[in-house]
C-alpha atoms as a PDB file:
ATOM      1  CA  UNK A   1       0.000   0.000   0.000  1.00  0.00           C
ATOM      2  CA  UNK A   2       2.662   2.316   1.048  1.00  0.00           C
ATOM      3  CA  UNK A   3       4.712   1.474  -2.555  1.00  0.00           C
ATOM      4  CA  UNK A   4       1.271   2.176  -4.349  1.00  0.00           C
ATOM      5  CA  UNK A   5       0.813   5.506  -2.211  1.00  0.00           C
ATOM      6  CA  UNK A   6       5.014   6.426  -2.958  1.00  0.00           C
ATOM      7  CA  UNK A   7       3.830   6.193  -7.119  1.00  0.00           C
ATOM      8  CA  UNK A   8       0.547   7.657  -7.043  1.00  0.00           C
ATOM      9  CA  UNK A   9       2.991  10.655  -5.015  1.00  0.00           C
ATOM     10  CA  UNK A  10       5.709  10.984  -7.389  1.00  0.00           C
ATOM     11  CA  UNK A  11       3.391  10.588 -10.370  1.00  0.00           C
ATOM     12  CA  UNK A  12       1.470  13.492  -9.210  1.00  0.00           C
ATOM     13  CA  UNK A  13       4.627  15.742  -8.766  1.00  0.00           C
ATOM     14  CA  UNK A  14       5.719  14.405 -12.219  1.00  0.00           C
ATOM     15  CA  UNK A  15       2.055  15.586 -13.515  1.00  0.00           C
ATOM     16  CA  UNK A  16       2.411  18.650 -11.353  1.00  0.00           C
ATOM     17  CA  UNK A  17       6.115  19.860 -12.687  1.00  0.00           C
ATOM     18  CA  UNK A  18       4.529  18.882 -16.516  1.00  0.00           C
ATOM     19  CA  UNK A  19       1.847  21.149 -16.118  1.00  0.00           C
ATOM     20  CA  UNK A  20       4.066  24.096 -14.602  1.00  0.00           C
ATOM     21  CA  UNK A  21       6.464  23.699 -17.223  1.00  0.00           C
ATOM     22  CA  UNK A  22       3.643  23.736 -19.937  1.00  0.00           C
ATOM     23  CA  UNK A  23       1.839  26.935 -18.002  1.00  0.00           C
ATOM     24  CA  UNK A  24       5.156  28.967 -17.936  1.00  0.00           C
ATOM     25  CA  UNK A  25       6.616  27.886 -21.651  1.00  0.00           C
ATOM     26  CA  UNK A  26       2.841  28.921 -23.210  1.00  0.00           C
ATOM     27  CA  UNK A  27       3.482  32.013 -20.864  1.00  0.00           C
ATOM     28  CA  UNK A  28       6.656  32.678 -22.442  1.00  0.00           C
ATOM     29  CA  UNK A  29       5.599  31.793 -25.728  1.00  0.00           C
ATOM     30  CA  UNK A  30       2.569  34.624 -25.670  1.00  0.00           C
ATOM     31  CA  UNK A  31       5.124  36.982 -24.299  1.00  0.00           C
ATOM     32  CA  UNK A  32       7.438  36.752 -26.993  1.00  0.00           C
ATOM     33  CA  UNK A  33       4.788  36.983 -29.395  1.00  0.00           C
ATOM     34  CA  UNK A  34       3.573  39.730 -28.057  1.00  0.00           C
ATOM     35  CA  UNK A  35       6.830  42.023 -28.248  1.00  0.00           C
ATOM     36  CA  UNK A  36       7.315  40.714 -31.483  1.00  0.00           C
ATOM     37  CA  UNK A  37       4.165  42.236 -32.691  1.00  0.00           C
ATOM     38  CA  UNK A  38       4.992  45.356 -30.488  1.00  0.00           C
ATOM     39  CA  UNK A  39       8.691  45.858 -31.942  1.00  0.00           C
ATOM     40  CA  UNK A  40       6.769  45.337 -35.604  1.00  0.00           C
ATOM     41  CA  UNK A  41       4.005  48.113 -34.845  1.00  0.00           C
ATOM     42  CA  UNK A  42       6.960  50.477 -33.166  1.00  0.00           C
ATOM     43  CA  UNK A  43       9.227  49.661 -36.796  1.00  0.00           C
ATOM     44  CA  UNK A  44       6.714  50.010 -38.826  1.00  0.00           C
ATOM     45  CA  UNK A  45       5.392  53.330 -37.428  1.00  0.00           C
ATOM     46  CA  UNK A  46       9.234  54.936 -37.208  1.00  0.00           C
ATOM     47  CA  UNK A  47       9.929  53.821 -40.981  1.00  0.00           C
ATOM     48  CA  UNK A  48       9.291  57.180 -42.896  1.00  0.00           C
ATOM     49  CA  UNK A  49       7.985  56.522 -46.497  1.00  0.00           C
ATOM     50  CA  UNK A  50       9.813  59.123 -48.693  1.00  0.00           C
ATOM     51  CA  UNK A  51       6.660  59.867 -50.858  1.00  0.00           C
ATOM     52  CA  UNK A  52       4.096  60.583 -47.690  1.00  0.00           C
ATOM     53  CA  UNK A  53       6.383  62.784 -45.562  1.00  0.00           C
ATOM     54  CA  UNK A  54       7.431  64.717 -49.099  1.00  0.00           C
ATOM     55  CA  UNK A  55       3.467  64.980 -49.653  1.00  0.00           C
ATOM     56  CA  UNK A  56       2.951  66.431 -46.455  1.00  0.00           C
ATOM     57  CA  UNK A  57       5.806  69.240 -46.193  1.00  0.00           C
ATOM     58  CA  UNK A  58       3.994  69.979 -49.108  1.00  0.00           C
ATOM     59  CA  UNK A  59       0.325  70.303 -47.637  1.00  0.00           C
ATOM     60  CA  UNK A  60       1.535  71.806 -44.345  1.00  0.00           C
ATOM     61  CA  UNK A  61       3.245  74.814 -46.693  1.00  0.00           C
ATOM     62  CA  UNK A  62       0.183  74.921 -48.435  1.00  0.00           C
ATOM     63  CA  UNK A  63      -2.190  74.943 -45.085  1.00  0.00           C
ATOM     64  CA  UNK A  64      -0.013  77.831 -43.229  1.00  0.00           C
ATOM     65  CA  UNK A  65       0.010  79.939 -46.351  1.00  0.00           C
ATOM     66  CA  UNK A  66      -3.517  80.040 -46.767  1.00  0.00           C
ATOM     67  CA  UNK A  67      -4.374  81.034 -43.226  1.00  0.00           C
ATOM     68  CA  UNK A  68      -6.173  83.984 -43.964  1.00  0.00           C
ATOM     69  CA  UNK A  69      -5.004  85.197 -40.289  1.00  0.00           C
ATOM     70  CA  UNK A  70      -1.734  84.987 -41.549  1.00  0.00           C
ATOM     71  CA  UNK A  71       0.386  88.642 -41.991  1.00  0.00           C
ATOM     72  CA  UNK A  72       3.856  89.690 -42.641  1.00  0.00           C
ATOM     73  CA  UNK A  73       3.619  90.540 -38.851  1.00  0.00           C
ATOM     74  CA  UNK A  74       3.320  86.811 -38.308  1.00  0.00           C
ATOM     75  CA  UNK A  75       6.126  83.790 -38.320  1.00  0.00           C
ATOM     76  CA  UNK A  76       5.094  80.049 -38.699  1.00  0.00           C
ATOM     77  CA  UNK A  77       7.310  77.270 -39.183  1.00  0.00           C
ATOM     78  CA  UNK A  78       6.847  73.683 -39.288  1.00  0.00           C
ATOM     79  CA  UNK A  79       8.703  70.312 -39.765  1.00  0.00           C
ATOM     80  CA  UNK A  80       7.096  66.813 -40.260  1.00  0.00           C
ATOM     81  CA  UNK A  81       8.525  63.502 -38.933  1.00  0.00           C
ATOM     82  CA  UNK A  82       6.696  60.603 -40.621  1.00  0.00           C
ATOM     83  CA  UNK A  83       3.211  61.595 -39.968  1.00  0.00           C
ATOM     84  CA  UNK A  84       3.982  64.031 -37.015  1.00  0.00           C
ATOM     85  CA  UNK A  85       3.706  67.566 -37.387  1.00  0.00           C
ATOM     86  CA  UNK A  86       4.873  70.001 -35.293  1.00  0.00           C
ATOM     87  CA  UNK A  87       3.948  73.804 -35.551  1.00  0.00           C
ATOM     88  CA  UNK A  88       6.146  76.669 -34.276  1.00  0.00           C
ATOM     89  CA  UNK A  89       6.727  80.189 -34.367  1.00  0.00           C
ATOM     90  CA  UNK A  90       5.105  83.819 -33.000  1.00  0.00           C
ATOM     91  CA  UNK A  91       1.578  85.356 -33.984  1.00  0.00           C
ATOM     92  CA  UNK A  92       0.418  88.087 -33.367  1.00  0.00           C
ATOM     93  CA  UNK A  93      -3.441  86.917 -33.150  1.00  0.00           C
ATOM     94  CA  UNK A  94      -4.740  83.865 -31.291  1.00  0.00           C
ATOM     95  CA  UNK A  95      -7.244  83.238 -34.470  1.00  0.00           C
ATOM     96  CA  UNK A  96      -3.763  82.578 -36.230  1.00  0.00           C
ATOM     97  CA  UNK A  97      -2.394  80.014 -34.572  1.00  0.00           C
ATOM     98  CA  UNK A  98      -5.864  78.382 -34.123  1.00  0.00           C
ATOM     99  CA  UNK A  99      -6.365  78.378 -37.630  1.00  0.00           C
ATOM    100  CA  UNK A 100      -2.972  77.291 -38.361  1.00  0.00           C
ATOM    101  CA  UNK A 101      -3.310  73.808 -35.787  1.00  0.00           C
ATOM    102  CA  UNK A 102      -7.259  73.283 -36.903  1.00  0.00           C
ATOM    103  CA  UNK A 103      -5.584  73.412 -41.234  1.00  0.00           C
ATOM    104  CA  UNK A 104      -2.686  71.245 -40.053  1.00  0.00           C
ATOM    105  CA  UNK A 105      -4.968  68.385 -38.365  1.00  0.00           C
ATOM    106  CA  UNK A 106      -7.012  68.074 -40.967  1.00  0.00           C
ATOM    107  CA  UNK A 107      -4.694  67.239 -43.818  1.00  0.00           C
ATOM    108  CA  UNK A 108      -5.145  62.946 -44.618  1.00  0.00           C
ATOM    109  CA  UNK A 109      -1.896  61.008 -43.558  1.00  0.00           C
ATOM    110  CA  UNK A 110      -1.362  63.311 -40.009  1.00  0.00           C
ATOM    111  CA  UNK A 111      -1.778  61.522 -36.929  1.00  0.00           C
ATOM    112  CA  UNK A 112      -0.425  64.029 -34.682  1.00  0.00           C
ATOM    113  CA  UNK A 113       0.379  68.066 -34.567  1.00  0.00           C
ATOM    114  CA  UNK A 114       2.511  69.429 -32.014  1.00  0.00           C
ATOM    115  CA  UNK A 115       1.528  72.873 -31.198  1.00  0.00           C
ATOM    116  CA  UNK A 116       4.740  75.408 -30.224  1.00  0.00           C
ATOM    117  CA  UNK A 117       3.045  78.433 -31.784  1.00  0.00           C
ATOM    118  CA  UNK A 118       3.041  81.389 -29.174  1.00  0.00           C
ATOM    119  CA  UNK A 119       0.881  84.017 -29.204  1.00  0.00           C
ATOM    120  CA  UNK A 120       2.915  87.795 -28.585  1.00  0.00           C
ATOM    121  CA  UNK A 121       1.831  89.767 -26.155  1.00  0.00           C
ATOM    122  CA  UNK A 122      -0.662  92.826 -26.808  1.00  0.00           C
ATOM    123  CA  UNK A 123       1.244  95.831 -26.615  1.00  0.00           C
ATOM    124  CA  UNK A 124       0.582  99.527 -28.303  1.00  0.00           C
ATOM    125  CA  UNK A 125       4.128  99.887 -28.363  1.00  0.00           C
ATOM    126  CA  UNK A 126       4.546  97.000 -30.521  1.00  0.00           C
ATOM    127  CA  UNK A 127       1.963  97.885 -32.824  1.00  0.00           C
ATOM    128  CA  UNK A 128       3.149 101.126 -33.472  1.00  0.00           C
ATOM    129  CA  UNK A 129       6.944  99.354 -34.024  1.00  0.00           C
ATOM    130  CA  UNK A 130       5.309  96.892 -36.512  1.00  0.00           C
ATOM    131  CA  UNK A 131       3.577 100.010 -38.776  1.00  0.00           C
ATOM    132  CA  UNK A 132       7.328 102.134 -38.618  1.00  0.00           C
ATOM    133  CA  UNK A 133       9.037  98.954 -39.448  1.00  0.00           C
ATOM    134  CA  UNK A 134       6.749  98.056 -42.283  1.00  0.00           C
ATOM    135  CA  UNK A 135       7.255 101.804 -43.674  1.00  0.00           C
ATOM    136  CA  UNK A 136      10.676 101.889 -43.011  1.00  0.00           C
ATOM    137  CA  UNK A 137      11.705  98.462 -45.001  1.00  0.00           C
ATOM    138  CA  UNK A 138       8.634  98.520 -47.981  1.00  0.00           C
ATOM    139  CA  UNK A 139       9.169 102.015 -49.083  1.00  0.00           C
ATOM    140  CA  UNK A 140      12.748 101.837 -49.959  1.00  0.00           C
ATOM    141  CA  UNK A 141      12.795 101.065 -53.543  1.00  0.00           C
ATOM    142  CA  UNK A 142      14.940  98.157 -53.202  1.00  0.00           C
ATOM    143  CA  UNK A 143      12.882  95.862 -50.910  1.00  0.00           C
ATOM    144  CA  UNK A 144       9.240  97.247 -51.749  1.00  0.00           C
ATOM    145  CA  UNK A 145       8.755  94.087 -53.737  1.00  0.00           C
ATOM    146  CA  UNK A 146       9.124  91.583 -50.675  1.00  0.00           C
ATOM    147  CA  UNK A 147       5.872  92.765 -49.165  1.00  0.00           C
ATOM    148  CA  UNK A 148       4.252  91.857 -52.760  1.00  0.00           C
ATOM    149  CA  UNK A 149       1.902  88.739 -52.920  1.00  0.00           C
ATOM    150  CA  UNK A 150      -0.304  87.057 -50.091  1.00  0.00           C
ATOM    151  CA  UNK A 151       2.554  85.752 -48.282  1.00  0.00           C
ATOM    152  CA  UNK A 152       5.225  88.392 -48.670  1.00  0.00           C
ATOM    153  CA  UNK A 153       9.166  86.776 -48.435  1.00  0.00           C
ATOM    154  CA  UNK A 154      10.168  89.225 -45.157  1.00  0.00           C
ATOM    155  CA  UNK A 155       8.228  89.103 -42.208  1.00  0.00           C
ATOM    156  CA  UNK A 156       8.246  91.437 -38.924  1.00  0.00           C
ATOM    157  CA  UNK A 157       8.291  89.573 -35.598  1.00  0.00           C
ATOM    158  CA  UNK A 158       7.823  92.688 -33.307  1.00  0.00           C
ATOM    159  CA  UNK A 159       8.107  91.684 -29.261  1.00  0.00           C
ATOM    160  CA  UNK A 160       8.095  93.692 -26.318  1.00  0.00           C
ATOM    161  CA  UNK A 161       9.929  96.185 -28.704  1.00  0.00           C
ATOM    162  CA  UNK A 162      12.606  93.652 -30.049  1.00  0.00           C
ATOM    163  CA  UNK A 163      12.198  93.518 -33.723  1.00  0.00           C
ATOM    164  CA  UNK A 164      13.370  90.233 -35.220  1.00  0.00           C
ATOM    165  CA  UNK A 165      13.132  89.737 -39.385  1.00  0.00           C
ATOM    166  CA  UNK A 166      12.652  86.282 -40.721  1.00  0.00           C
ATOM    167  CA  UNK A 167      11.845  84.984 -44.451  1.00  0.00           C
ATOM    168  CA  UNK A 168      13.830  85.511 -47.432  1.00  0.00           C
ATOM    169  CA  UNK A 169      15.485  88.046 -49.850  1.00  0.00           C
ATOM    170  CA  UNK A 170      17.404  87.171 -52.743  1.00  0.00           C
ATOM    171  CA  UNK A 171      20.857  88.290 -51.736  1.00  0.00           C
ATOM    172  CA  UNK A 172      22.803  88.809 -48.717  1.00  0.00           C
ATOM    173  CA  UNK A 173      22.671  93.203 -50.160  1.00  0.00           C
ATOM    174  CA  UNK A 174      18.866  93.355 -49.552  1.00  0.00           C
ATOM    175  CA  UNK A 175      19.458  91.284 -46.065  1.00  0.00           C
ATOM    176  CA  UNK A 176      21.643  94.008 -44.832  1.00  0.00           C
ATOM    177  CA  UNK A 177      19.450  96.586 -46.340  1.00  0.00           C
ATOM    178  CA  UNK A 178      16.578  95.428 -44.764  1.00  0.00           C
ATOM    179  CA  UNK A 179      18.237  95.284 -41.487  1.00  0.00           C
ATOM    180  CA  UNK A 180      19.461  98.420 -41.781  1.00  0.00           C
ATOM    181  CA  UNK A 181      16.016  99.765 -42.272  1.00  0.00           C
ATOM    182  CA  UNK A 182      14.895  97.937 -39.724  1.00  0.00           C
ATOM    183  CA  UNK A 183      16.929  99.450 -37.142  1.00  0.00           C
ATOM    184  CA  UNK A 184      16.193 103.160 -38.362  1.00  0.00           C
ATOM    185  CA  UNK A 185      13.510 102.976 -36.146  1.00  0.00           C
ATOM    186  CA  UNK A 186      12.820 105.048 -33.195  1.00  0.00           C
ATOM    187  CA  UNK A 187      12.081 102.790 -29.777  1.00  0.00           C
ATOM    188  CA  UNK A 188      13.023  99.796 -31.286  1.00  0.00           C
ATOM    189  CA  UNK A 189      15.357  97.592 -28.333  1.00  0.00           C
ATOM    190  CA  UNK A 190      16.944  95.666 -30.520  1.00  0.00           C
ATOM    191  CA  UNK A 191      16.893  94.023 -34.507  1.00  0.00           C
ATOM    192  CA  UNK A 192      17.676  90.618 -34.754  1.00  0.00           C
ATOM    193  CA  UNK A 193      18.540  89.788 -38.831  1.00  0.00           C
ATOM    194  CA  UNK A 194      17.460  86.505 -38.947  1.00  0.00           C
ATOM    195  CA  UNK A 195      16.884  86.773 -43.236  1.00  0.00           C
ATOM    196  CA  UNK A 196      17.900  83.589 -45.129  1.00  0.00           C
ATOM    197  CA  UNK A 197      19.316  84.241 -49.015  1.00  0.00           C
ATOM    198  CA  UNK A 198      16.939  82.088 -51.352  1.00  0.00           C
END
């Protein structure tokens, strides 16, 4: 009886250690699988497809330029990585910036727009600094023709009375000229020549 009683015991622990074993290696099994299919989903998602992200620098451009918020007083940038956008720059409206997200998110292909768009502060000063520095730069004969077209090529970031130009002229001549035009203005802090040559 006891002999009987011994087998029945150590067949049970063999049953017992067969089933463990099973449990953990179907455990392990599952768990591989399932950061398999995570690392897939994570590659798949971080592999840029030339064509898209080209499609959508392309569409964002497009989106920002059409604002009809969107004034030479006014800088907005962007860059896209895969199908994330992310938005940046200074406005002087908060209509422009909530144009410029709401455009953005609603172009086919982005999943996600970061917003880093800030909003300048309302100031009298400033807006009389924007009107003398839009004078000042536009009525010289040699850079009147930037401020032609919807989206003109020099913009005027004014803040807190710190004048900083962005966009682009089509030589490094006009770029100085532009900033020295700038800085011709009474109450101005400081210009910051931030023009690019196209």
């Amino acid at each position: 009886m006891r002999e009987k009683m011994n087998k029945f015991t150590l067949w049970m622990k063999m049953t017992m250690r067969m089933a463990v074993k099973a449990t953990l290696l179907a455990a392990l099994t599952f768990g591989l699988a399932a950061m398999t299919a995570a690392a897939n989903t994570s590659a798949a998602y971080q592999q840029t497809d030339p064509k898209l992200e080209a499609s959508l620098i392309k569409q964002v451009h497009h989106a920002l330029a059409m604002n009809p918020w969107y004034s030479v007083f006014d800088d907005l940038a962007y860059s896209v990585n895969s199908t994330e956008v992310t938005l940046s720059g200074e406005v002087v409206y908060p209509g422009t910036k909530e144009d410029a997200v709401a455009s953005v998110k609603h172009i086919e292909g982005v999943t996600r727009v970061i917003d880093k768009i800030t909003v300048l502060p309302a100031s009298s000063m400033d807006y009389q600094i924007r009107r003398a520095e839009y004078r000042a730069i536009f009525s010289y004969a040699g850079l009147y023709r930037y401020a032609m077209g919807v989206n003109p090529s020099i913009h005027i970031i004014v803040n807190t009375g710190h004048v900083t130009l962005v966009g682009y002229v089509d030589n490094q001549t006009d770029a100085n000229l532009a900033y020295m035009r700038a800085s011709s203005v009474p109450g101005v802090f400081s210009v910051t020549n931030n023009l690019k040559v196209d």
